[in-house]
Protein backbone atom coordinates (compact mmCIF):
# COMPACT_ATOMS: atom_id res chain seq x y z
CA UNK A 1 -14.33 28.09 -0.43
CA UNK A 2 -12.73 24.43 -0.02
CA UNK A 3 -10.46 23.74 2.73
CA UNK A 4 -7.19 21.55 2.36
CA UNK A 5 -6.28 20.13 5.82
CA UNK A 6 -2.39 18.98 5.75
CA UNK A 7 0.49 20.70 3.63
CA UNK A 8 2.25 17.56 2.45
CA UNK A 9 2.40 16.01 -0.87
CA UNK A 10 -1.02 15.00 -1.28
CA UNK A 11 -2.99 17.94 0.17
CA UNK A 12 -0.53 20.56 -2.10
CA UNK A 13 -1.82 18.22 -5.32
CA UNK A 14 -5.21 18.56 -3.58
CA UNK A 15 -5.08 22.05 -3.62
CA UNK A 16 -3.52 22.98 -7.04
CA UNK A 17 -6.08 20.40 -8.74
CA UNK A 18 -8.62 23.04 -7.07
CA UNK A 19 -7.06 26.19 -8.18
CA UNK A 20 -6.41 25.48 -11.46
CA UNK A 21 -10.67 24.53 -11.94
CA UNK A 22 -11.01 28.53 -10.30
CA UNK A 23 -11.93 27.43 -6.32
CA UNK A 24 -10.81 29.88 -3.38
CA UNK A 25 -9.01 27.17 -0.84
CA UNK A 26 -8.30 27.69 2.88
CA UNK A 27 -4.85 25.73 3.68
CA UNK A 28 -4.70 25.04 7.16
CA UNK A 29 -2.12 23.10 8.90
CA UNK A 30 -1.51 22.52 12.76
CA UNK A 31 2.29 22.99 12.54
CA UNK A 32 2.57 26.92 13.50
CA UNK A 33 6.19 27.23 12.39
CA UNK A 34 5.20 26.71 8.91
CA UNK A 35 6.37 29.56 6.59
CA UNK A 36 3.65 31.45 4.92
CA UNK A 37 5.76 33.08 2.27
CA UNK A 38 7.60 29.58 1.72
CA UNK A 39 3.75 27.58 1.45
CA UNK A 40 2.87 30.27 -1.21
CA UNK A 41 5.70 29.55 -3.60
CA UNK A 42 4.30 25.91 -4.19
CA UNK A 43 1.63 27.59 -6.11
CA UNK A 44 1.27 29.43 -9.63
CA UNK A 45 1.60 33.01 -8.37
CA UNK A 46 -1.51 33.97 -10.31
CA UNK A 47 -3.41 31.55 -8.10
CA UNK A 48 -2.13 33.40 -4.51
CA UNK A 49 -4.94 35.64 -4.08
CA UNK A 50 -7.41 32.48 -3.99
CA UNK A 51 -5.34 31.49 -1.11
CA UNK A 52 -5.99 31.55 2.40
CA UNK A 53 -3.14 30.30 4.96
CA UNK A 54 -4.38 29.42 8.53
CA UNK A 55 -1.93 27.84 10.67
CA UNK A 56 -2.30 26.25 14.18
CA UNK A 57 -5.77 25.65 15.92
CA UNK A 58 -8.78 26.30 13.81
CA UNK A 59 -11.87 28.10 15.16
CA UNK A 60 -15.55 28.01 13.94
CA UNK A 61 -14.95 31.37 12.78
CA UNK A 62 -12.36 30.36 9.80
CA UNK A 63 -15.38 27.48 8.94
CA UNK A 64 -18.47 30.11 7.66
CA UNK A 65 -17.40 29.79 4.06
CA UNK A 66 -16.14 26.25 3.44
CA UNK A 67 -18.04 23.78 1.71
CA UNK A 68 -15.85 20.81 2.25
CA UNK A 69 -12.64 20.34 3.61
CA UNK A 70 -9.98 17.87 2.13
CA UNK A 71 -7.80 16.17 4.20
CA UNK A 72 -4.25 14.04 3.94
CA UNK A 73 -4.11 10.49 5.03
CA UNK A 74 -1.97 10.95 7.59
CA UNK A 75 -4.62 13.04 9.53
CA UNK A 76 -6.41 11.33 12.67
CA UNK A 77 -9.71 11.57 12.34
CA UNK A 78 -9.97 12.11 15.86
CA UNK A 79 -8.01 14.94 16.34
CA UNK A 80 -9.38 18.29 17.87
CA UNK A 81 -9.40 20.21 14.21
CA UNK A 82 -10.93 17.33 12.31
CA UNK A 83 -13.53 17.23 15.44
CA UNK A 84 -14.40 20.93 14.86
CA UNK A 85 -15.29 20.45 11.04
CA UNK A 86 -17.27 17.69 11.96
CA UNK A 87 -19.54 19.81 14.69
CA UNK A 88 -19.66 22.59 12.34
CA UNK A 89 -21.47 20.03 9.38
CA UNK A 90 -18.21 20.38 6.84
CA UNK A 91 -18.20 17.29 4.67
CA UNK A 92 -14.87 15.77 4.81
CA UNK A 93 -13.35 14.24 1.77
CA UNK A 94 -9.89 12.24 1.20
CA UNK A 95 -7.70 13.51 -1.62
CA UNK A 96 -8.94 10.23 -3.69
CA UNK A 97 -12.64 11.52 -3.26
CA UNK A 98 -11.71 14.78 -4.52
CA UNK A 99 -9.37 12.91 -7.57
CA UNK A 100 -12.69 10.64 -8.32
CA UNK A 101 -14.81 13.94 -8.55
CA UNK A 102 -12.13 15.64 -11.26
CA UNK A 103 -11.15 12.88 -13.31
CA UNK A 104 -12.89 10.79 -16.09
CA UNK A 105 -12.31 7.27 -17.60
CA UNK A 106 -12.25 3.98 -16.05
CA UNK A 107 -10.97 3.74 -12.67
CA UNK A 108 -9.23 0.27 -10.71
CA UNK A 109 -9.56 0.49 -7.14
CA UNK A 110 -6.55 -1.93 -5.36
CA UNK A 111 -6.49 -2.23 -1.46
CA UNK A 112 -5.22 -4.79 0.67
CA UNK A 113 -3.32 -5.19 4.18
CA UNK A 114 -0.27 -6.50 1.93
CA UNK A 115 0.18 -7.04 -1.93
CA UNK A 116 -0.96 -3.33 -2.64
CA UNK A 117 2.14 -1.45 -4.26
CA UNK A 118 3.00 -4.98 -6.30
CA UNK A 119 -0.57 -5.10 -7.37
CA UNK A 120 -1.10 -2.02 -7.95
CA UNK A 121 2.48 -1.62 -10.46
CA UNK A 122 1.87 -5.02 -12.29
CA UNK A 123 -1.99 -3.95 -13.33
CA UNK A 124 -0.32 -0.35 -14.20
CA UNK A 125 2.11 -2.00 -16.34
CA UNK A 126 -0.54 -4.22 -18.59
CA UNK A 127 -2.49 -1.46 -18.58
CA UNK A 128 0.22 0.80 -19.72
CA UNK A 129 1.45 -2.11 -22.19
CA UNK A 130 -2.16 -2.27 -23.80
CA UNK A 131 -4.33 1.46 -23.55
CA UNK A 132 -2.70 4.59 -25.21
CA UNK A 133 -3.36 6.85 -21.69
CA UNK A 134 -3.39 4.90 -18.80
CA UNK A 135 -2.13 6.36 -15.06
CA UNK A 136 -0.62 4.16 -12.16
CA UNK A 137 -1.82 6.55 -8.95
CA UNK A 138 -2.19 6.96 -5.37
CA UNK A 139 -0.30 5.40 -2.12
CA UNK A 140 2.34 4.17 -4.15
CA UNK A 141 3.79 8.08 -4.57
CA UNK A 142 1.58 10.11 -6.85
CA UNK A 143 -1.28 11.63 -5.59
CA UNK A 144 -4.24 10.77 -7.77
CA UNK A 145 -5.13 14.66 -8.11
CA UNK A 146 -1.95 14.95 -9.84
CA UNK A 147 -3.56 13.57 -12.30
CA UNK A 148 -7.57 14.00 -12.30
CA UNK A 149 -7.41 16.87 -14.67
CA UNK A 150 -5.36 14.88 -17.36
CA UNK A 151 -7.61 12.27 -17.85
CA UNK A 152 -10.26 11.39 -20.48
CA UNK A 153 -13.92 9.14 -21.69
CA UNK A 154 -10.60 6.95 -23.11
CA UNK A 155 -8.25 6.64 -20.20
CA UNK A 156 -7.62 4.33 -17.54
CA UNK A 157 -6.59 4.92 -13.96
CA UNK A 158 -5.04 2.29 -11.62
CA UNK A 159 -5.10 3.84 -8.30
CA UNK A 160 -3.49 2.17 -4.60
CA UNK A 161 -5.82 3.02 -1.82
CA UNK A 162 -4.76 2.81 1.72
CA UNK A 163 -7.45 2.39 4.69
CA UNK A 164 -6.21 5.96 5.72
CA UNK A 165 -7.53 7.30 1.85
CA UNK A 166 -10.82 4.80 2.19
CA UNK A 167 -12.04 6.52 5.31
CA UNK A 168 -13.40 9.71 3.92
CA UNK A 169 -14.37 8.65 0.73
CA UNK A 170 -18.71 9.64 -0.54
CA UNK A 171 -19.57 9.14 -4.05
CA UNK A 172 -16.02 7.13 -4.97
CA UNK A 173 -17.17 4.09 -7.43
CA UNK A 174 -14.11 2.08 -9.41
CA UNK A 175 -15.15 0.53 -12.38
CA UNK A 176 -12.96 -2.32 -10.77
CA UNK A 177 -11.83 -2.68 -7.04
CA UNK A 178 -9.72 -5.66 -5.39
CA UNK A 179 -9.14 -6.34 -1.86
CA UNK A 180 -6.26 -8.40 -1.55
CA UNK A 181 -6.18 -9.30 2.06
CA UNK A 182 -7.39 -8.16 5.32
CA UNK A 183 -4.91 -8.82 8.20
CA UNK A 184 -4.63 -6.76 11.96
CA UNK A 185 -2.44 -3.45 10.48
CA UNK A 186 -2.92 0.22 11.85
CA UNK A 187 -5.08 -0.07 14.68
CA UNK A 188 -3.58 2.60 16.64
CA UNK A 189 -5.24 4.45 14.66
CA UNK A 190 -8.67 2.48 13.37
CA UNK A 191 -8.76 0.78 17.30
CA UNK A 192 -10.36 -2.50 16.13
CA UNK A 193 -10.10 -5.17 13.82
CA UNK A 194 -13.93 -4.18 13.02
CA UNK A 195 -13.49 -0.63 12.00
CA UNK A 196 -10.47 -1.81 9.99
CA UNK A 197 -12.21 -3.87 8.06
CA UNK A 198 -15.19 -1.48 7.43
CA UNK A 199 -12.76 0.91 6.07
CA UNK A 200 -11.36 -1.60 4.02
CA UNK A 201 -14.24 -2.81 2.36
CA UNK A 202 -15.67 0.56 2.13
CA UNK A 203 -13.40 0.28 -1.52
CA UNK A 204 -17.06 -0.96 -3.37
CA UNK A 205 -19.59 0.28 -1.52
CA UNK A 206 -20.77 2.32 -4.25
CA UNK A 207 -20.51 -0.10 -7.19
CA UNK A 208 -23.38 -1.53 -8.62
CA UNK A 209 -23.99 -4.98 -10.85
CA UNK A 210 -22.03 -3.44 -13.82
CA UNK A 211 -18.59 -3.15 -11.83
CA UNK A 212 -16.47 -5.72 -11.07
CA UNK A 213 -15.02 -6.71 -7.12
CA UNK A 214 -11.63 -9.04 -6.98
CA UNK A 215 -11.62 -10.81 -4.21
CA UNK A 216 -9.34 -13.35 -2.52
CA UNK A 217 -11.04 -16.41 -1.37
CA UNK A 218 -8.23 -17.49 1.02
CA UNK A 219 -9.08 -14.58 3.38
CA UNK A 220 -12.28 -15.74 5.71
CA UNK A 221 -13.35 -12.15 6.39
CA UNK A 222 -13.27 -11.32 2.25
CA UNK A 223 -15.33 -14.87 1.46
CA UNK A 224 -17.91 -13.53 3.96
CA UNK A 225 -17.48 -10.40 2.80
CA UNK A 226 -18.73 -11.12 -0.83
CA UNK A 227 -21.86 -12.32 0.28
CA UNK A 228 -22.79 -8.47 0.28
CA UNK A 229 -21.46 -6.88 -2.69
CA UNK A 230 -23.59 -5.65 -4.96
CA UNK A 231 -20.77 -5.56 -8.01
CA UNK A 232 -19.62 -8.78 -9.74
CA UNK A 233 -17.48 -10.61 -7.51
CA UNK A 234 -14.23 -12.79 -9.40
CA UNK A 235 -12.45 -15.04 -6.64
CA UNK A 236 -8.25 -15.69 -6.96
CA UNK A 237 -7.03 -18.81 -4.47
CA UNK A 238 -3.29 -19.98 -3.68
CA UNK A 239 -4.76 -23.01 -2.26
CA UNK A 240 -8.14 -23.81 -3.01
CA UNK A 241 -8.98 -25.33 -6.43
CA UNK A 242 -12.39 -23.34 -7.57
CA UNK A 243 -15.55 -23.63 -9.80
CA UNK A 244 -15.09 -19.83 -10.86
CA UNK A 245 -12.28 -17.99 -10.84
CA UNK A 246 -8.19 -18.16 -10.97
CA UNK A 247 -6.40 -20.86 -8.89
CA UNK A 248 -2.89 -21.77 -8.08
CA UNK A 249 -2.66 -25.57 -9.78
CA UNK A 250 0.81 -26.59 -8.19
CA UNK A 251 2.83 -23.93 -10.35
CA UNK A 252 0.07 -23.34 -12.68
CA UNK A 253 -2.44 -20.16 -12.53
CA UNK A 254 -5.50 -21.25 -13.88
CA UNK A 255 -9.40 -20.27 -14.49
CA UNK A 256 -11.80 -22.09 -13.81
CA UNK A 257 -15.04 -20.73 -15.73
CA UNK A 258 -18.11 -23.39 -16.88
CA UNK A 259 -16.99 -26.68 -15.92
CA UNK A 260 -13.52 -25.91 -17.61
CA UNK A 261 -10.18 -24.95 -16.12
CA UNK A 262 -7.85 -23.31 -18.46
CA UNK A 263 -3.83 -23.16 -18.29
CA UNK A 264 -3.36 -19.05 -17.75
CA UNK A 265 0.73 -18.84 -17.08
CA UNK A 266 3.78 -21.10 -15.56
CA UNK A 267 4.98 -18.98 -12.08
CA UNK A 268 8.19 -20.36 -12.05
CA UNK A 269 8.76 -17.91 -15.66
CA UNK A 270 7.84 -15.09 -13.38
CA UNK A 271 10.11 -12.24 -12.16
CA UNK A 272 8.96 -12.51 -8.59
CA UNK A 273 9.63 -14.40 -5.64
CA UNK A 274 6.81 -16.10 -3.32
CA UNK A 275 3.41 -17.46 -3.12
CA UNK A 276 2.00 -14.29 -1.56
CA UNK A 277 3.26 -12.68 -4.96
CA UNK A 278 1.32 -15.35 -7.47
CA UNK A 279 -1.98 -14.57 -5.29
CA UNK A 280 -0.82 -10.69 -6.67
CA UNK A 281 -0.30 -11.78 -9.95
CA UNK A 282 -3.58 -13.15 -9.95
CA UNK A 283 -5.51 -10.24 -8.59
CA UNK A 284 -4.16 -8.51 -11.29
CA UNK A 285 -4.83 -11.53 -13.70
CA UNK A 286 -8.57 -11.05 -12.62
CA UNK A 287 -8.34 -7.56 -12.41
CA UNK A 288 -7.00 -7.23 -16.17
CA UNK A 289 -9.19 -10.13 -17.76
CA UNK A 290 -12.60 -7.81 -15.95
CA UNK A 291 -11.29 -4.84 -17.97
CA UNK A 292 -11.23 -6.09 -21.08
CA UNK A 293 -7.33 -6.93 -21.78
CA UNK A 294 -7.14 -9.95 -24.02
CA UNK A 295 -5.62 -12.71 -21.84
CA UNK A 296 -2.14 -13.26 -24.31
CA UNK A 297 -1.14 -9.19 -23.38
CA UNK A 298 -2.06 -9.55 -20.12
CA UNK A 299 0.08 -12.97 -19.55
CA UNK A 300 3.21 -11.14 -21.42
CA UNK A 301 2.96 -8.31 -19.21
CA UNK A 302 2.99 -11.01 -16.39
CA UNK A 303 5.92 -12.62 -17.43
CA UNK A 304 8.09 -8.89 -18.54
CA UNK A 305 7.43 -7.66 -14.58
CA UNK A 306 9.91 -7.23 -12.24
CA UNK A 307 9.65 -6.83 -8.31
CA UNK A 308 8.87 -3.65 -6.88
CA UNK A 309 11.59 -1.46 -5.09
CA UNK A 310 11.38 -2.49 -1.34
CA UNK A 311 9.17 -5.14 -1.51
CA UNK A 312 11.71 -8.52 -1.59
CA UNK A 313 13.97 -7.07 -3.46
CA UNK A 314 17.27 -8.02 -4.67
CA UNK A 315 20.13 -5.95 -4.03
CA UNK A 316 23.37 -7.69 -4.19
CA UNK A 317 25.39 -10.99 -3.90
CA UNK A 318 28.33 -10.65 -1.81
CA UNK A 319 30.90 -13.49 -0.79
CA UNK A 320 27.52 -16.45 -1.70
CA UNK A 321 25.25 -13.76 0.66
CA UNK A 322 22.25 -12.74 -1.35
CA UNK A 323 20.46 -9.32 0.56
CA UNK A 324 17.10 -8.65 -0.25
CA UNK A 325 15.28 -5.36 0.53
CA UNK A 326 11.59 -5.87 1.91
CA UNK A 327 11.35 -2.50 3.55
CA UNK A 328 7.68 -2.62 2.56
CA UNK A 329 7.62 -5.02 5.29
CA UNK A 330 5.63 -2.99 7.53
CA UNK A 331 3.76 -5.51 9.63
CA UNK A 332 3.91 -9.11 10.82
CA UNK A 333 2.22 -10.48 7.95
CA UNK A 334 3.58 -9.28 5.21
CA UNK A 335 6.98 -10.30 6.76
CA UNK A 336 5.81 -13.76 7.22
CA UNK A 337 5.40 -13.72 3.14
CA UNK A 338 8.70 -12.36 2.80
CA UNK A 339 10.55 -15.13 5.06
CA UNK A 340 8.23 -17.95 3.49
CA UNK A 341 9.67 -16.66 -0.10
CA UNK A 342 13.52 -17.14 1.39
CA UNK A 343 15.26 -20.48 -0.12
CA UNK A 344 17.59 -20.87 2.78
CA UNK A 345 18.87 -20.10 6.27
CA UNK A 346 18.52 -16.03 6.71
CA UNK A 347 19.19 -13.44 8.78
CA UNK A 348 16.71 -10.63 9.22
CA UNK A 349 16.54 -7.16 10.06
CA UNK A 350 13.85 -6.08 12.02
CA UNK A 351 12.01 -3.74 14.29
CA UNK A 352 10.84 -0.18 14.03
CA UNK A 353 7.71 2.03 15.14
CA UNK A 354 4.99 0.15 17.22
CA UNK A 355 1.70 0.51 15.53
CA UNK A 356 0.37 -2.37 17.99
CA UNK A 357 0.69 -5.17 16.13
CA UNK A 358 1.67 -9.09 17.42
CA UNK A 359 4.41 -10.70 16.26
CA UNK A 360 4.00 -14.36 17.58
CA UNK A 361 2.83 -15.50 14.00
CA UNK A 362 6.05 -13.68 12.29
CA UNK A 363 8.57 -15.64 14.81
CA UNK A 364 6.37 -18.81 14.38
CA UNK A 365 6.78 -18.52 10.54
CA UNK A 366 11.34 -18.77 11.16
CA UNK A 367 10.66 -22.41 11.53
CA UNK A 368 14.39 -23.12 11.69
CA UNK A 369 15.10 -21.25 8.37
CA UNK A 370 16.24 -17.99 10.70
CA UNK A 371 19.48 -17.99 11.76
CA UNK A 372 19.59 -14.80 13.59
CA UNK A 373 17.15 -11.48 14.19
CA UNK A 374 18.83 -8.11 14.21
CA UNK A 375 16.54 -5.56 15.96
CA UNK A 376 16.38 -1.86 16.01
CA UNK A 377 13.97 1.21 16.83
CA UNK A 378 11.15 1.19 19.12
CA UNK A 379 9.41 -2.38 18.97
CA UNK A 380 13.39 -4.39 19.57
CA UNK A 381 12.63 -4.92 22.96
CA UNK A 382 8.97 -5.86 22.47
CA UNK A 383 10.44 -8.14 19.26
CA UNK A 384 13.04 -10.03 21.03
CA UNK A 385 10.76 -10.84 24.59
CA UNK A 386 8.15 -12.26 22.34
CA UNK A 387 10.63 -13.89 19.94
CA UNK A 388 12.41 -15.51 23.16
CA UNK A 389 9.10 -17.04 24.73
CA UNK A 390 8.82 -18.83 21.18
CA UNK A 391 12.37 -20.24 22.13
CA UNK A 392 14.37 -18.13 19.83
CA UNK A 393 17.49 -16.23 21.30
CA UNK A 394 19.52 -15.79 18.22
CA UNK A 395 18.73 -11.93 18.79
CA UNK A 396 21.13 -8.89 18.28
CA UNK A 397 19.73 -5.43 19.00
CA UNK A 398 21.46 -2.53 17.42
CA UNK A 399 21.44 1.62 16.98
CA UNK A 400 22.06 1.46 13.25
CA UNK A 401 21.49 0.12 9.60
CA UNK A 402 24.92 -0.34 9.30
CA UNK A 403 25.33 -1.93 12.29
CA UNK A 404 22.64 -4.46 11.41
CA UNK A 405 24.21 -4.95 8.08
CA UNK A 406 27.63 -4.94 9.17
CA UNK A 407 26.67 -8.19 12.14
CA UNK A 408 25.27 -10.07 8.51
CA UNK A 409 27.99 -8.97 6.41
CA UNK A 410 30.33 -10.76 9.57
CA UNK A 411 28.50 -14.29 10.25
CA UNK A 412 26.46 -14.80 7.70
CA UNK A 413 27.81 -17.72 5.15
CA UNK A 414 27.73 -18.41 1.44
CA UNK A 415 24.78 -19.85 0.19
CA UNK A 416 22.48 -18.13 3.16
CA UNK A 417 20.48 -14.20 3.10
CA UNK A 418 19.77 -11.49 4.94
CA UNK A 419 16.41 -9.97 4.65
CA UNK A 420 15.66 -6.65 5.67
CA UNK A 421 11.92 -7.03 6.77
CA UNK A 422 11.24 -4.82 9.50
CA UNK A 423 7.34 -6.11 10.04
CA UNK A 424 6.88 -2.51 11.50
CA UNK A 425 6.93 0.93 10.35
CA UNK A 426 9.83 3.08 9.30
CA UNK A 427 8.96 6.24 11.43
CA UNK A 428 11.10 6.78 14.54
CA UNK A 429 14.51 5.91 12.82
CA UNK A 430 13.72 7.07 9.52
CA UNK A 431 11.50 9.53 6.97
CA UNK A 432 9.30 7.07 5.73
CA UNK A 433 10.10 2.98 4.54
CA UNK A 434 10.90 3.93 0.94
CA UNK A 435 14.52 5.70 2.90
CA UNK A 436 14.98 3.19 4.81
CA UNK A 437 15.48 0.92 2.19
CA UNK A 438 17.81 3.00 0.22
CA UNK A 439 20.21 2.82 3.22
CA UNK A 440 19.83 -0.54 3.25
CA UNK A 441 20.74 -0.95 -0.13
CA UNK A 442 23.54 1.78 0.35
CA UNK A 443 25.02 -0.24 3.43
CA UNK A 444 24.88 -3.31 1.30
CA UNK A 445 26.36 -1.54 -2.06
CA UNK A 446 29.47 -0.57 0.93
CA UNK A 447 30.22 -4.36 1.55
CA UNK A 448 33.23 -6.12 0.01
């Protein structure tokens, strides 16, 4: 029997994945106010009697028959339930463990502080352009079990991984895995920088000499890093000109392979907006090329993509205001990327749930480009004292989207933009980032 720890989106794919290859599961969940009946209708009825429900706190007698336990992302590891499986010896896998164990093909393995979900899409869409079956998986909305069972030998699999899906992973071993960055995110729950970056680079420590690890030689910690990997390692720079590997040449990707440097694509025919996103498009350059993709499809590909939903996106011009979207935004760094890629003055939206981070880098970053902040949820307060001892009191703090929007909508003149880029977590004020930039875009689709 095969427990499934969390009833959300990823631990019911978890658990039909297992059903439908004839396990017994145990679904267990600490919320008691869950509805048996209800739980039991997300399943194939002829699957119900292979179904166990246990809801609330979990003893050592509902343990005796489990041979693993699965659990969602979103679980601490160091909560009480998690700490009985471990002092009862139950292996504990993440739902991309038990995907890896159930699918076939070749897998890509994409992680990263920021850059992920654009990553992630872009490689999905060459590989989509180029293979007959190829899946785009994982923390950027389908669980990779969706899909396990529908691969093949001829498939491909590009799968996000977050360092909540890394930290219970055993036998997982991509083909290809890429970490993009390592920056301070989530350490509320990993504690330190150190154990953060373990997790992280956890991504290939099962590959061997015939896999490939992208690697971005602009992050210190990943340069060390690839001193240790056993896989072949391909380096992608914004600002260092390399032997091996692809470089930003002013607006020019290159590679730089046996003494010659070869002209790979022009950025400024790209879709996307911002440095940080050319050190993407490289990843997935390198990412591609290690596959196999011949470099023409792969540069086409390049050049057809278009920004992800919520990660600097454009919304709408009103009165000379252009609004862009970065609800993705979720810490200080990736919002530095996201006010470096603004033209002109700007207004941002900001503030959310605390996960700990610092945002003296972020305010440092405004360097007389931001006009005004517009703070909301839980961190304003923190925000706004650390934005005023960098001398910036432009600051408005607020209850509501609309609000925010509405204060842009009022001083904000032609030619300048408002950025929603909270550099902090959506929970609090709203379900998860991906709503809170549909009302952002709703609020902005309102304005005249």
């Amino acid at each position: 029997m095969i427990g499934i720890a969390g009833l959300g989106k990823s631990g019911i794919s978890a658990a039909n994945l297992l059903l439908k290859n004839n396990n017994e599961i145990i679904l267990f969940d600490s919320n008691k106010e869950l509805d048996k009946d209800e739980l039991l209708k997300k399943f194939d009825k002829r699957y119900h009697d292979k179904i166990k429900i246990i809801l609330g706190d979990l003893k050592a007698s509902d343990l005796k028959d489990m041979s693993y336990c699965v659990i969602s992302p979103g679980i601490d590891l160091e909560v009480d339930f998690v700490q009985t499986l471990k002092k009862n010896s139950i292996p504990i896998w993440s739902e991309v463990e038990l995907g890896y164990k159930y699918s076939k093909g070749g897998l890509i393995a994409i992680t990263g502080t920021n850059g992920k979900t654009t990553t992630t899409s872009l490689v999905g869409e060459i590989m989509s352009d180029f293979f007959e079956k190829s899946f785009t998986v994982g923390n950027i909305g389908i669980p990779y079990t969706d899909i396990a069972d529908k691969t093949d030998e001829n498939s491909v699999t590009v799968l996000e991984t977050s360092s909540f899906q890394l930290e219970t992973i055993i036998d997982f071993k991509p083909k290809i895995s890429a970490i993009l960055n390592i920056t301070p995110d989530h350490l509320n729950r990993h504690h330190t920088m150190e154990n953060y970056i373990k997790v992280k680079e956890d991504i290939s420590k099962n590959q061997d000499e015939n896999n490939f690890c992208i690697l971005n030689y602009e992050d210190v910690i990943l340069r060390e890093f690839a001193k240790n990997v056993k896989a072949k390692v391909v380096f992608f720079s914004s600002k260092t000109k390399l032997d091996k590997g692809f470089y930003l040449d002013n607006d020019i990707i290159v590679k730089a392979e046996n003494g010659k440097v070869s002209k790979i694509l022009d950025t400024n025919k790209l879709n996307i907006l911002g440095r940080h996103n050319y050190e993407n498009v490289m990843a997935a350059i390198a990412i591609a090329e290690s596959y196999g993709v011949p470099m023409e499809n792969i540069v086409k590909s390049c050049y057809d993509f278009h920004a992800v939903e919520h990660r600097i996106e454009f919304v709408k011009e009103v009165n000379g205001v252009k609004y862009y979207n970065d609800s993705k935004g979720t810490n200080p760094d990736a919002a530095i990327q996201a006010v470096l890629a603004m033209p002109s003055f700007t207004y941002i939206i900001a503030g959310g749930y605390d996960k700990g981070s610092e945002y003296d880098e972020w305010i440092e970053s405004f360097g007389g480009k931001v006009k005004k902040l517009i703070l909301m949820g839980a961190t304003a307060k923190n925000i706004a004292d650390c934005a005023n001892r960098h001398g910036f009191k432009d600051i408005d703090m607020v209850n509501s989207m609309e609000e925010a929007v509405n204060i842009c909508a009022r001083e904000a003149k032609s030619g300048e933009y408002v950025l929603l880029s909270p550099a902090c977590a959506s929970w609090g004020m709203f379900k998860n980032y991906e709503e809170r930039g549909r009302i952002f875009k709703d609020c902005v689709k309102e304005l005249r």
